[in-house]
C-alpha atoms as a PDB file:
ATOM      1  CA  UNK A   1     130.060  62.381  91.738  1.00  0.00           C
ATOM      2  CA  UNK A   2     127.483  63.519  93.908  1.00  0.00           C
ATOM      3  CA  UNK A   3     125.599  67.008  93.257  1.00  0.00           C
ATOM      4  CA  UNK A   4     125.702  69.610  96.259  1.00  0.00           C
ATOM      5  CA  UNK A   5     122.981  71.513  97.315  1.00  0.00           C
ATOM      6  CA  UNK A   6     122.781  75.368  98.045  1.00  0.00           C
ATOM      7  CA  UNK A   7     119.175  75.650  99.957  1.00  0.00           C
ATOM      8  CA  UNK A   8     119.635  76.204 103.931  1.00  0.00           C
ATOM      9  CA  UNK A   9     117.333  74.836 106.280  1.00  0.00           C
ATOM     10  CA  UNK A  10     115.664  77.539 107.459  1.00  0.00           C
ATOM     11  CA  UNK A  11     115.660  77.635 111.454  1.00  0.00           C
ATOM     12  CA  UNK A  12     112.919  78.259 113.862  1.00  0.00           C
ATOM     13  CA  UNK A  13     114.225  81.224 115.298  1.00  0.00           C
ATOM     14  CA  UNK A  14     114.934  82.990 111.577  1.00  0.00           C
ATOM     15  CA  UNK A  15     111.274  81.860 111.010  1.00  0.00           C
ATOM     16  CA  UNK A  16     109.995  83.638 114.042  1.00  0.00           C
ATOM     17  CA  UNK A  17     112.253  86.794 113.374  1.00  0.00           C
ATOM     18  CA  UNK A  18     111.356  87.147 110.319  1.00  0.00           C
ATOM     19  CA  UNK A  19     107.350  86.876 110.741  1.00  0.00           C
ATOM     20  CA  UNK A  20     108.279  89.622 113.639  1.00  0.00           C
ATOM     21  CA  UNK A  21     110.182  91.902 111.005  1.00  0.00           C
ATOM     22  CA  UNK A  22     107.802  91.883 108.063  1.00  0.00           C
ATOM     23  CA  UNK A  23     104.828  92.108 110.944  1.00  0.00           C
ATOM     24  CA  UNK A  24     106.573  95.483 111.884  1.00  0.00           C
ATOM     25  CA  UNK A  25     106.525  96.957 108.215  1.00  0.00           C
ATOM     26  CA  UNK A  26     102.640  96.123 108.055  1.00  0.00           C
ATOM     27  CA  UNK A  27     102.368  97.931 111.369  1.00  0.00           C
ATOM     28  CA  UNK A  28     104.548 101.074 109.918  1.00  0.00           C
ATOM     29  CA  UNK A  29     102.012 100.796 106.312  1.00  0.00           C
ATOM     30  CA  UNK A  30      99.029 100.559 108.588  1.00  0.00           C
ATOM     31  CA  UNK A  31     100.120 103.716 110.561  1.00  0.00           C
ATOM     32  CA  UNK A  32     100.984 105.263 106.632  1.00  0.00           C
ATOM     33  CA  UNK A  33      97.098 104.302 105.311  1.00  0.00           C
ATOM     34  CA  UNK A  34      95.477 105.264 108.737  1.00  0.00           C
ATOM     35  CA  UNK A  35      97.117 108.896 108.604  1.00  0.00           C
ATOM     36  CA  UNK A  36      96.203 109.439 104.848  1.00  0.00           C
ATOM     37  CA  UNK A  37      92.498 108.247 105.409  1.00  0.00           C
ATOM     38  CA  UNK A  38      91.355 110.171 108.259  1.00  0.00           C
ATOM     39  CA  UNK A  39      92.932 113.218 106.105  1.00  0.00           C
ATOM     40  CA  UNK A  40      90.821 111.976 103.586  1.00  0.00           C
ATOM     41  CA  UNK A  41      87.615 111.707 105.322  1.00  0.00           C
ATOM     42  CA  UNK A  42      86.031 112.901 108.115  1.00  0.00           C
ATOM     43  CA  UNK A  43      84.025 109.759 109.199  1.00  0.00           C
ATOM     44  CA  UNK A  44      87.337 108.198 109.590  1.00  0.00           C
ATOM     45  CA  UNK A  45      89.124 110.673 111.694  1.00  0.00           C
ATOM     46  CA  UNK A  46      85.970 110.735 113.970  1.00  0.00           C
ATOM     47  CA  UNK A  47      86.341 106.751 114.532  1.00  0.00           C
ATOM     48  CA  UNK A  48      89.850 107.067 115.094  1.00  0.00           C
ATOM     49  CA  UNK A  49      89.609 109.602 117.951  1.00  0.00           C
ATOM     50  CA  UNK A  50      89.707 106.869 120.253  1.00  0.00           C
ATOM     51  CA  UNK A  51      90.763 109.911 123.197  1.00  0.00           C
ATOM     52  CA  UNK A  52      90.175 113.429 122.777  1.00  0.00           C
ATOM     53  CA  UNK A  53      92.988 114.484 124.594  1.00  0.00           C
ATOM     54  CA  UNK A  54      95.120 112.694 122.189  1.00  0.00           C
ATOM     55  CA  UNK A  55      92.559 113.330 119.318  1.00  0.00           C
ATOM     56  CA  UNK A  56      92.735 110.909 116.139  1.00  0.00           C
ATOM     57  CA  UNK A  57      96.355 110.079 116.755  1.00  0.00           C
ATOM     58  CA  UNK A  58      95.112 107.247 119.564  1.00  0.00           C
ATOM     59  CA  UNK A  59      93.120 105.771 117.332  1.00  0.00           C
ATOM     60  CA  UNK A  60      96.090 105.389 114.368  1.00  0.00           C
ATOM     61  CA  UNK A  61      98.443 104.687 116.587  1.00  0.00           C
ATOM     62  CA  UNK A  62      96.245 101.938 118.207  1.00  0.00           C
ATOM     63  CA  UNK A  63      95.159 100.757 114.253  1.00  0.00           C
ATOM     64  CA  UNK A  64      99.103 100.198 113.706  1.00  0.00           C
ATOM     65  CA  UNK A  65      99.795  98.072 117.073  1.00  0.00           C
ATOM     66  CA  UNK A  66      96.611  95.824 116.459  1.00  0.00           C
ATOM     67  CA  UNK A  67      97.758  95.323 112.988  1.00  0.00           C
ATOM     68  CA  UNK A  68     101.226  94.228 113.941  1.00  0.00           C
ATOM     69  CA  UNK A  69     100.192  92.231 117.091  1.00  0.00           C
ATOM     70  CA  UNK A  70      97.662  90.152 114.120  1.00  0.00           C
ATOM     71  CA  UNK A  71     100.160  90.063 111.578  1.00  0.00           C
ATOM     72  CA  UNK A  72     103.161  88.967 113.763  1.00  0.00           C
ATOM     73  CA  UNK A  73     101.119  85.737 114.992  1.00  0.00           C
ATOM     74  CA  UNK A  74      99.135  84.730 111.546  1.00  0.00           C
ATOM     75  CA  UNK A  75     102.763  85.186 110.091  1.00  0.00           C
ATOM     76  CA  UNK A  76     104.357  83.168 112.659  1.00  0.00           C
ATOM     77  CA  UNK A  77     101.956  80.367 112.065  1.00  0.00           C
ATOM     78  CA  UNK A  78     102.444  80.349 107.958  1.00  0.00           C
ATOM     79  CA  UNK A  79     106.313  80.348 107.913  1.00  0.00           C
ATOM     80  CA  UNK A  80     105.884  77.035 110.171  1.00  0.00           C
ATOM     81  CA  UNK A  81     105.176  75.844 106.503  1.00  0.00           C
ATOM     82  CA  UNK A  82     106.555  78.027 104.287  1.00  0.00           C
ATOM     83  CA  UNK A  83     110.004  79.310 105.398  1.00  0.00           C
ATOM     84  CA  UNK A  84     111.089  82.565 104.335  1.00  0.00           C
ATOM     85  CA  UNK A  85     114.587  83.236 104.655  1.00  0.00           C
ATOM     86  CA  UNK A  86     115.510  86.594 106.602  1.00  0.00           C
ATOM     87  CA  UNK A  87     117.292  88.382 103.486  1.00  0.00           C
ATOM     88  CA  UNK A  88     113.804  87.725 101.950  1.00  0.00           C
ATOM     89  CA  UNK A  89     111.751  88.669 105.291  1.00  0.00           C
ATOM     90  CA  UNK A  90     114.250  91.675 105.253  1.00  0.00           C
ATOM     91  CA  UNK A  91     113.855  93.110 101.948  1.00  0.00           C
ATOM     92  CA  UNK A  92     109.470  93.092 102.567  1.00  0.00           C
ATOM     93  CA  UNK A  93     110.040  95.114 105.679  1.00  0.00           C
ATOM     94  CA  UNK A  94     112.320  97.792 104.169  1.00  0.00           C
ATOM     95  CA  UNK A  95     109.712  98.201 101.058  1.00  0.00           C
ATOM     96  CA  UNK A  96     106.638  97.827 103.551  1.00  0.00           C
ATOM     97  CA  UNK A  97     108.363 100.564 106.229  1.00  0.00           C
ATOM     98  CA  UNK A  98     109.230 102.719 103.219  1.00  0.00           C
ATOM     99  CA  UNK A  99     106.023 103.034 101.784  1.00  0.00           C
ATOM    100  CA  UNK A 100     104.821 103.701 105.895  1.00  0.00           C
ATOM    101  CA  UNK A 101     107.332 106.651 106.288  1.00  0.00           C
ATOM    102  CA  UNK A 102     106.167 107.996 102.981  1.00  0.00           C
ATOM    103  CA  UNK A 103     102.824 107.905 103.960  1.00  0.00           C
ATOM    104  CA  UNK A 104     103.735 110.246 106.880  1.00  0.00           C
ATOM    105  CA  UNK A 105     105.409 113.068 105.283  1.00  0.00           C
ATOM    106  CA  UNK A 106     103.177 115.716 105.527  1.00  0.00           C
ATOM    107  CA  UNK A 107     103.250 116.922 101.704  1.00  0.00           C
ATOM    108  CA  UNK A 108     101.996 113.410 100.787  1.00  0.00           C
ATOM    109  CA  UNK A 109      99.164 112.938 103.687  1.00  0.00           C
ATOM    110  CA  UNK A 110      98.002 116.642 102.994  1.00  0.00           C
ATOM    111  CA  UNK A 111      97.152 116.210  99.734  1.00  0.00           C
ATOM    112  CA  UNK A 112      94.205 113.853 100.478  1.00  0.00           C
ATOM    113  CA  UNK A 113      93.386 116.287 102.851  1.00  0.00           C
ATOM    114  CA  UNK A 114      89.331 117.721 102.522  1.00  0.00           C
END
């Protein structure tokens, strides 16, 4: 009687999706941490004022897009060897966006404020 086993292959495209999805809850934590820090200090708010018409929000915005762009490519070369199935890839985005959406809520970023 031969044993069965359970474990998928994992394809390339679930790969890539999933290196995109996770990259996309870094970007949403990164836009979280940016907000709280240049509430926190001023150095920080003066490097992110990347435009003064937009003021510091250019700068976090532009933090959260590099950090995805990086993410979403160094991710897409480590789940070439190590697959990560997309309920797993899933599950990392929703606690990584979640933790970025908190960050944003302005009774939470206003308390670090100086």
């Amino acid at each position: 009687m031969a044993t069965q086993t359970t474990e998928r292959e994992i394809s390339t495209a679930d790969r890539a999706v999933g290196a995109a999805m996770i990259a996309s809850g870094i970007g949403s934590l990164v836009l979280g941490l940016a907000i709280i820090l240049s509430e926190a200090s001023a150095g920080f708010k003066t490097f992110v004022t990347w435009n003064a018409g937009v003021g510091a929000l250019s700068g976090k915005s532009g933090l959260s897009v590099i950090a995805f762009v990086v993410s979403w490519v160094a991710l897409h070369y480590v789940f070439k060897t190590k697959p990560l199935s997309l309920m797993t890839s899933f599950i990392i985005t929703l606690v990584l966006v979640a933790l970025g959406i908190l960050l944003t809520f302005p009774p939470v970023f206003l308390s670090f404020g100086s």
